[in-house]
Protein backbone atom coordinates (compact mmCIF):
# COMPACT_ATOMS: atom_id res chain seq x y z
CA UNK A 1 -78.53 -6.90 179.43
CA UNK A 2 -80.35 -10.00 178.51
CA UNK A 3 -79.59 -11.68 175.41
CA UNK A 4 -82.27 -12.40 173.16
CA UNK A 5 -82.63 -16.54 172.47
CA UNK A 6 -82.82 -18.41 169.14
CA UNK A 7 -82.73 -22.01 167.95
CA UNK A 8 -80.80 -22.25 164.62
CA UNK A 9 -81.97 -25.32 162.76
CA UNK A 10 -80.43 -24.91 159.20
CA UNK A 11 -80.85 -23.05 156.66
CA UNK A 12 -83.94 -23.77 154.65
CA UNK A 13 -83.32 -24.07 150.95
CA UNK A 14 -85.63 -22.19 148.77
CA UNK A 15 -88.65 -24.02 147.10
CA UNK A 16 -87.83 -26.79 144.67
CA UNK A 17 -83.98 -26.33 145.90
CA UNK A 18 -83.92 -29.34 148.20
CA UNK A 19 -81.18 -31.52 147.11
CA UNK A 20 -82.03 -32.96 143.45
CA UNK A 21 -84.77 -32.46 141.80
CA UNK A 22 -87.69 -35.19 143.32
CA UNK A 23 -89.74 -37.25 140.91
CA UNK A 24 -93.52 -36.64 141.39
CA UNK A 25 -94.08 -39.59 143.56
CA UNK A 26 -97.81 -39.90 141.65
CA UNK A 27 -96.48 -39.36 138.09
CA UNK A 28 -96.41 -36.28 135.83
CA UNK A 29 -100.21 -34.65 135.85
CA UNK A 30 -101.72 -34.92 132.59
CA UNK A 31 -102.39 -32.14 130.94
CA UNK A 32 -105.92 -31.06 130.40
CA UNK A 33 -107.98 -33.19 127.72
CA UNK A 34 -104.95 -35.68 127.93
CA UNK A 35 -106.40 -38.55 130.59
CA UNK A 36 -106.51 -42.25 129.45
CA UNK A 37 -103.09 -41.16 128.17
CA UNK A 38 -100.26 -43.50 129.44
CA UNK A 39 -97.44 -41.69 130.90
CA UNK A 40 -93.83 -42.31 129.15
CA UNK A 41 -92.42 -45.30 131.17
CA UNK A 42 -89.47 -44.97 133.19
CA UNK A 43 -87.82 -47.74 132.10
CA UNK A 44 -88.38 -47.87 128.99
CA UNK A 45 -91.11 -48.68 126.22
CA UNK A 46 -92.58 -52.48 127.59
CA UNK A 47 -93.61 -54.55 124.54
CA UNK A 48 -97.29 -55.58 124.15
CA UNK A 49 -98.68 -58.07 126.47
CA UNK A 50 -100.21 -60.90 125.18
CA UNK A 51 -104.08 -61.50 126.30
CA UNK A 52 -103.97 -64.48 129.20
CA UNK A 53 -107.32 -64.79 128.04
CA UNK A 54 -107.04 -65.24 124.26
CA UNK A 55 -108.63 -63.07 121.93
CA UNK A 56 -112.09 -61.87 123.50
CA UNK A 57 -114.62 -62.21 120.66
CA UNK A 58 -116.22 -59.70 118.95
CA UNK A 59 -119.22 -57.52 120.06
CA UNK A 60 -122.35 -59.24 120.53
CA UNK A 61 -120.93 -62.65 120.77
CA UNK A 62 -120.07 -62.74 124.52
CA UNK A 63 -121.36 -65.53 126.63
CA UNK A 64 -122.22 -67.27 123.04
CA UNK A 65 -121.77 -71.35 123.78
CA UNK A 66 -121.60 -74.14 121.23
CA UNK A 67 -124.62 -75.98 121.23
CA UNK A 68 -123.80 -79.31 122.77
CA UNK A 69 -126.47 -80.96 121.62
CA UNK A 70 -126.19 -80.01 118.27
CA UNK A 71 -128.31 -77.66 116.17
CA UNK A 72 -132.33 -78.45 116.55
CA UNK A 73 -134.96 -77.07 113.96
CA UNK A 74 -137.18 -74.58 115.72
CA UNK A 75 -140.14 -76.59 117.28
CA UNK A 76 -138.19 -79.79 117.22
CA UNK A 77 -137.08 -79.89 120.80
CA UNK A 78 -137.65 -83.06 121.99
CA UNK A 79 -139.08 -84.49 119.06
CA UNK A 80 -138.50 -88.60 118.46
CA UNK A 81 -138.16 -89.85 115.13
CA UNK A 82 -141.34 -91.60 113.76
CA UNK A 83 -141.55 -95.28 114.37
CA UNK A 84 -143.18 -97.44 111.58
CA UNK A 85 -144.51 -100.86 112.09
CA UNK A 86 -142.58 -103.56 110.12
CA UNK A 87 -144.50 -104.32 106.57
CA UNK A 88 -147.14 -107.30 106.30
CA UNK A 89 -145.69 -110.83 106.24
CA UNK A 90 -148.44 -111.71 103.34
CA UNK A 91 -151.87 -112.91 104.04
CA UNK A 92 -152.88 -116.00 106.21
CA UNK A 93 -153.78 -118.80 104.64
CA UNK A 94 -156.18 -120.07 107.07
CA UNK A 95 -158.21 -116.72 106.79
CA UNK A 96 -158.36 -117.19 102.89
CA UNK A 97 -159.84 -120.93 103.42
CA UNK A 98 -162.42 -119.70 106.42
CA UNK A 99 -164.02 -117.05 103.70
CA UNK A 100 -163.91 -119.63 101.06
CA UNK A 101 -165.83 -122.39 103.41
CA UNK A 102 -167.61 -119.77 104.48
CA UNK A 103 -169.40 -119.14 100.98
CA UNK A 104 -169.53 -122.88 100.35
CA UNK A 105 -171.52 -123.76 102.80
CA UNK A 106 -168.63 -125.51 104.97
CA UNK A 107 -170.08 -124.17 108.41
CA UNK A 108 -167.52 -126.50 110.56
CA UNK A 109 -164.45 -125.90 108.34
CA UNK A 110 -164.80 -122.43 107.63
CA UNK A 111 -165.19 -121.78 112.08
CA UNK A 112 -162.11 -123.82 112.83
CA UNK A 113 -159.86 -122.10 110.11
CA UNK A 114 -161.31 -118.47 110.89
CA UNK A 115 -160.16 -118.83 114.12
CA UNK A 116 -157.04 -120.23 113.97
CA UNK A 117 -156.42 -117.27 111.27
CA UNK A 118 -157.31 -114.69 113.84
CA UNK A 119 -155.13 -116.23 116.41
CA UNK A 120 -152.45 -115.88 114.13
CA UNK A 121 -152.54 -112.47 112.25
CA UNK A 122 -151.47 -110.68 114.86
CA UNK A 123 -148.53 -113.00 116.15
CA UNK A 124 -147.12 -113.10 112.42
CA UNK A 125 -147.96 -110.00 111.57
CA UNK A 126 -149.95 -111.18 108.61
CA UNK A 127 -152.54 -109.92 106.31
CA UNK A 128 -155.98 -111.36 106.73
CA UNK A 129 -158.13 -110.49 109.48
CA UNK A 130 -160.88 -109.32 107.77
CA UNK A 131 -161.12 -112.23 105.54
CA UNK A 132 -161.35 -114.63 108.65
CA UNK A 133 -163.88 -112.49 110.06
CA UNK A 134 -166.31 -112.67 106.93
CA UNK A 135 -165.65 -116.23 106.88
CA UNK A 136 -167.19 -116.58 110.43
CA UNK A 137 -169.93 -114.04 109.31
CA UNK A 138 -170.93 -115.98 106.67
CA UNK A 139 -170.82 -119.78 108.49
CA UNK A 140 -173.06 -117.62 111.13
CA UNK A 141 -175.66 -116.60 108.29
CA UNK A 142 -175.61 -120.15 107.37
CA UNK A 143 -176.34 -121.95 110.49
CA UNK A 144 -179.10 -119.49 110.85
CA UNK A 145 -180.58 -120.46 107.50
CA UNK A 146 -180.23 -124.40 108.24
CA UNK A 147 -181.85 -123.75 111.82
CA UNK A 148 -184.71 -121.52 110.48
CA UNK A 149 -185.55 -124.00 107.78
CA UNK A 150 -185.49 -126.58 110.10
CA UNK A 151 -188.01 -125.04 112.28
CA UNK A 152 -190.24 -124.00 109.62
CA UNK A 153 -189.97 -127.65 108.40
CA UNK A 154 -190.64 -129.34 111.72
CA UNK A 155 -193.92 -126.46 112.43
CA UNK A 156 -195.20 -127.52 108.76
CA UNK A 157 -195.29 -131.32 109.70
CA UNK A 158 -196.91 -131.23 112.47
CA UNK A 159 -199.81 -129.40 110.81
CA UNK A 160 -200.02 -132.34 108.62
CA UNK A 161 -200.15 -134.57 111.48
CA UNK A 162 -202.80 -132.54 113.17
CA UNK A 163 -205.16 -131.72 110.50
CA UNK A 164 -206.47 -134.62 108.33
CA UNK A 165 -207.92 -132.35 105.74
CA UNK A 166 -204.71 -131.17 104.64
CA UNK A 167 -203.49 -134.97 104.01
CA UNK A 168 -207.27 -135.19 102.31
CA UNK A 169 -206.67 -132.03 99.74
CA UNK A 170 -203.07 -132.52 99.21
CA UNK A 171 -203.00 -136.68 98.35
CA UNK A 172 -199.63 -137.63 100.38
CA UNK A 173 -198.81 -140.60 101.99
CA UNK A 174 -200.03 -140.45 105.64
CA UNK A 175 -198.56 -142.80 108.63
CA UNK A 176 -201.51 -146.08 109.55
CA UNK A 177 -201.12 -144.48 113.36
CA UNK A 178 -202.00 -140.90 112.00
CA UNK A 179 -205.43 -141.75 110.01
CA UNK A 180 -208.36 -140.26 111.54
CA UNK A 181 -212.00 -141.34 111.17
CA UNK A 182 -213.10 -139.44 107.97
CA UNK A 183 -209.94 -140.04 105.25
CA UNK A 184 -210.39 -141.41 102.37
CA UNK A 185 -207.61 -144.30 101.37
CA UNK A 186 -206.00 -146.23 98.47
CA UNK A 187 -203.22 -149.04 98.16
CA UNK A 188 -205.07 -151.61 100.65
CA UNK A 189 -203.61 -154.65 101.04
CA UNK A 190 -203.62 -158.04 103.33
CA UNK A 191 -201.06 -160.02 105.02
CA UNK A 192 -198.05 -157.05 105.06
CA UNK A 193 -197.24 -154.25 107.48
CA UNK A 194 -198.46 -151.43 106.25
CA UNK A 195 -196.98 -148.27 107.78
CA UNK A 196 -198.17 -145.47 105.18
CA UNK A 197 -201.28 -145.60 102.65
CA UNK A 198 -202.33 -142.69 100.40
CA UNK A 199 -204.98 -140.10 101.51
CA UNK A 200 -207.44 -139.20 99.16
CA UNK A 201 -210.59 -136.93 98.85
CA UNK A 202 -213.32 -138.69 99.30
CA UNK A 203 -214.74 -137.25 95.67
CA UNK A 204 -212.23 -138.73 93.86
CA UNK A 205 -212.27 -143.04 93.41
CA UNK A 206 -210.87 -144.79 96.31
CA UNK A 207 -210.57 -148.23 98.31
CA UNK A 208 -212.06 -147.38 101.51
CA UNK A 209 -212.55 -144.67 104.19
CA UNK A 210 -211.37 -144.61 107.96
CA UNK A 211 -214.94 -144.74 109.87
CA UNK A 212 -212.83 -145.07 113.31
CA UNK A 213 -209.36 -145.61 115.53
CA UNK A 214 -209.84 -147.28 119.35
CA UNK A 215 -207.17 -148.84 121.51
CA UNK A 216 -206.65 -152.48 122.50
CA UNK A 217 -205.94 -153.09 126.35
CA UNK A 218 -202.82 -152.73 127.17
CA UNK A 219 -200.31 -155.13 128.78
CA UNK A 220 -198.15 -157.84 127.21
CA UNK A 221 -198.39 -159.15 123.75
CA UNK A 222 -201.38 -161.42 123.57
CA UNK A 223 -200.42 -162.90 120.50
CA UNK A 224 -201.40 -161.85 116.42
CA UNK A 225 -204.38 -164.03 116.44
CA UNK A 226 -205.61 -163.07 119.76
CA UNK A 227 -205.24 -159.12 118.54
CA UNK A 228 -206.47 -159.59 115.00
CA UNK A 229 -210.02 -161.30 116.73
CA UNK A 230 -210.05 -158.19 119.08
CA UNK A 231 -209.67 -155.87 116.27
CA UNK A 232 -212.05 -157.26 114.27
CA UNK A 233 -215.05 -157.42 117.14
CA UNK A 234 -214.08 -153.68 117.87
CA UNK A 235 -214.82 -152.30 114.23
CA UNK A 236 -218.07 -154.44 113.91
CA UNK A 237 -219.47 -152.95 116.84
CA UNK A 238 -218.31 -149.26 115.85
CA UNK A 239 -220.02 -149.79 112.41
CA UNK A 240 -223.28 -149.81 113.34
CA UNK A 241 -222.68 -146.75 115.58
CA UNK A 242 -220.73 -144.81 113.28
CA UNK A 243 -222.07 -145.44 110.41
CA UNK A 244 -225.93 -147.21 110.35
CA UNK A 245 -226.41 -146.31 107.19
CA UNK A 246 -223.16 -148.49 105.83
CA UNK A 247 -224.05 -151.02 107.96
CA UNK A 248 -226.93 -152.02 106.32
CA UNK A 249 -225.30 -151.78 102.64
CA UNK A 250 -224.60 -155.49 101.92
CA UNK A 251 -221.67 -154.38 99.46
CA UNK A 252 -219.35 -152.80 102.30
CA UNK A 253 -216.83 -154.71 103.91
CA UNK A 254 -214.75 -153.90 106.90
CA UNK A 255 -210.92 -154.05 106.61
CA UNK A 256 -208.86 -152.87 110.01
CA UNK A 257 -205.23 -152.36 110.54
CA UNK A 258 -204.05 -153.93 113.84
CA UNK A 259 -200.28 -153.56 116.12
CA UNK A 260 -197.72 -156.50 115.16
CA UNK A 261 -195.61 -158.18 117.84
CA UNK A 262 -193.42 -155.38 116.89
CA UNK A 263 -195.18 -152.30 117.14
CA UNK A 264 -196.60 -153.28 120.15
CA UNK A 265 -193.30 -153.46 121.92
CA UNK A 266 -192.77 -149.98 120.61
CA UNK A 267 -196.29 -149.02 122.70
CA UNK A 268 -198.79 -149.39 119.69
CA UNK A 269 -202.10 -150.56 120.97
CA UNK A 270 -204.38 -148.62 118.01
CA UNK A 271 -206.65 -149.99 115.60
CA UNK A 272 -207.80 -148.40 112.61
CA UNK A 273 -211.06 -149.24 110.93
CA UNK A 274 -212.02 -148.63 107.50
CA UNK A 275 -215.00 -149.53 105.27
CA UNK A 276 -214.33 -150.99 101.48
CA UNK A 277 -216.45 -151.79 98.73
CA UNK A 278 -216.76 -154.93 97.62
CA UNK A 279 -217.30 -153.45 94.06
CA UNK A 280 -214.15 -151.50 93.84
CA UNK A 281 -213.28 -147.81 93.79
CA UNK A 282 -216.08 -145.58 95.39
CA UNK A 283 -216.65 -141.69 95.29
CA UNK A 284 -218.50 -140.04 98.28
CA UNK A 285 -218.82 -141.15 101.70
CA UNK A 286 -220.14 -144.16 103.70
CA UNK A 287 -222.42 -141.47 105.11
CA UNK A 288 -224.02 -139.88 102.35
């Protein structure tokens, strides 16, 4: 009869029988409720470990860095200190003296220091500018002055010159070249060189009156005598054709002025002629 075949491997102990008991190669399960809950250490209770780290600040402060540039005031970021410029070194002397020439009158003066004041304010940080600057205002009001009057002066002469009547009205001494036929004259003389006689109106008493002016030829010098005979011929003639009616008055004489050696060098060729009464003083004219 066959034999039935079986492999015998051992006996197989019962469950949890195997040898000794085996440690739960994961650890003891927590219980319900219990995880987070360390499990008791097998070999015994480790003391604490210190942090590697240090102590980990509080909540809130991680990531919180000193300042390394130190603690700035909201909106100052950035911000430089205020720079003030160094205090006046006084006021400049020269400006002082411009303003001073400058109300004086001291036109040159009160230019040179203004200038030189102004040129040095700013390098010596000085007081002053202002005062130089009025200085040169003021010398500029003043040559303006000086000029205007000058011009006014010069435009006021010449009217004189040009108009006898204004000599006539106003008296004044008038230049012998300047007379014109018409003036009446005082302070008549002979043997001088007259070069200014007193106009007159003819109403009021005088000497003589300017009846007319011609020109000797010119050329050199032909000697006092020589211009004195010319000058004398010339009036005579102009006289009777300037004034007939003085020509026939036996009282009137004829008195000329005539160039020097002089004057004629300096291009005067004129002659004036005037007619005087032999009597004296006169009022009116030779042709009334």
């Amino acid at each position: 009869m066959g034999r039935a075949a079986a492999l015998l491997v051992g006996q197989q102990p019962p469950p949890g029988q195997w040898g000794q008991p085996q440690a739960d190669p994961y650890g003891q399960q927590q219980q319900p409720g219990q995880w987070g809950q360390p499990a008791t250490d097998p070999y015994g209770q480790q003391p604490p470990q210190a942090d590697p780290y240090g102590q980990q600040p509080p909540p809130g402060q991680w990531g919180q860095q000193p300042d390394p540039w130190g603690q700035q005031a909201p909106g100052q970021w950035g911000q430089q200190p205020a720079a003030y410029p160094p205090p006046r070194q006084g006021t400049n002397g020269f400006a002082i003296a411009s303003l001073i020439f400058g109300v004086l009158g001291g036109i040159l003066l009160s230019v040179i220091f203004g200038i030189v004041a102004l040129s040095q304010v700013k390098r010596k940080n000085q007081g002053g500018k202002g005062l130089a600057i009025g200085g040169l205002a003021l010398s500029g009001v003043w040559l303006l002055a000086i000029v205007s009057f000058a011009v006014i002066a010069t435009i006021n002469t010449a009217n004189d010159t040009d108009d006898p009547s204004t000599s006539l009205a106003d008296g004044n001494d008038v230049n012998v070249q300047q007379l014109a036929p018409g003036q009446c004259l005082n302070g008549l003389r002979e043997g001088s060189a007259i070069r200014d006689l007193p106009v007159v109106p003819c109403t009021q008493p005088h000497e003589g009156e300017v009846f007319a002016v011609f020109e000797l030829p010119g050329g050199g010098f032909p000697g006092d005598e020589e211009v004195a005979k010319q000058a004398e011929d010339g009036c005579v003639d102009r006289l009777q054709s300037n004034a007939p009616k003085a020509a026939e008055d036996p009282t009137v004489e004829i008195y000329f002025l005539h160039p020097t050696r002089s004057s004629w060098r300096l291009g005067d060729q004129g002659v004036t002629c005037v007619a005087m009464s032999s009597t004296g003083k006169v009022t009116g004219s030779i042709n009334d």
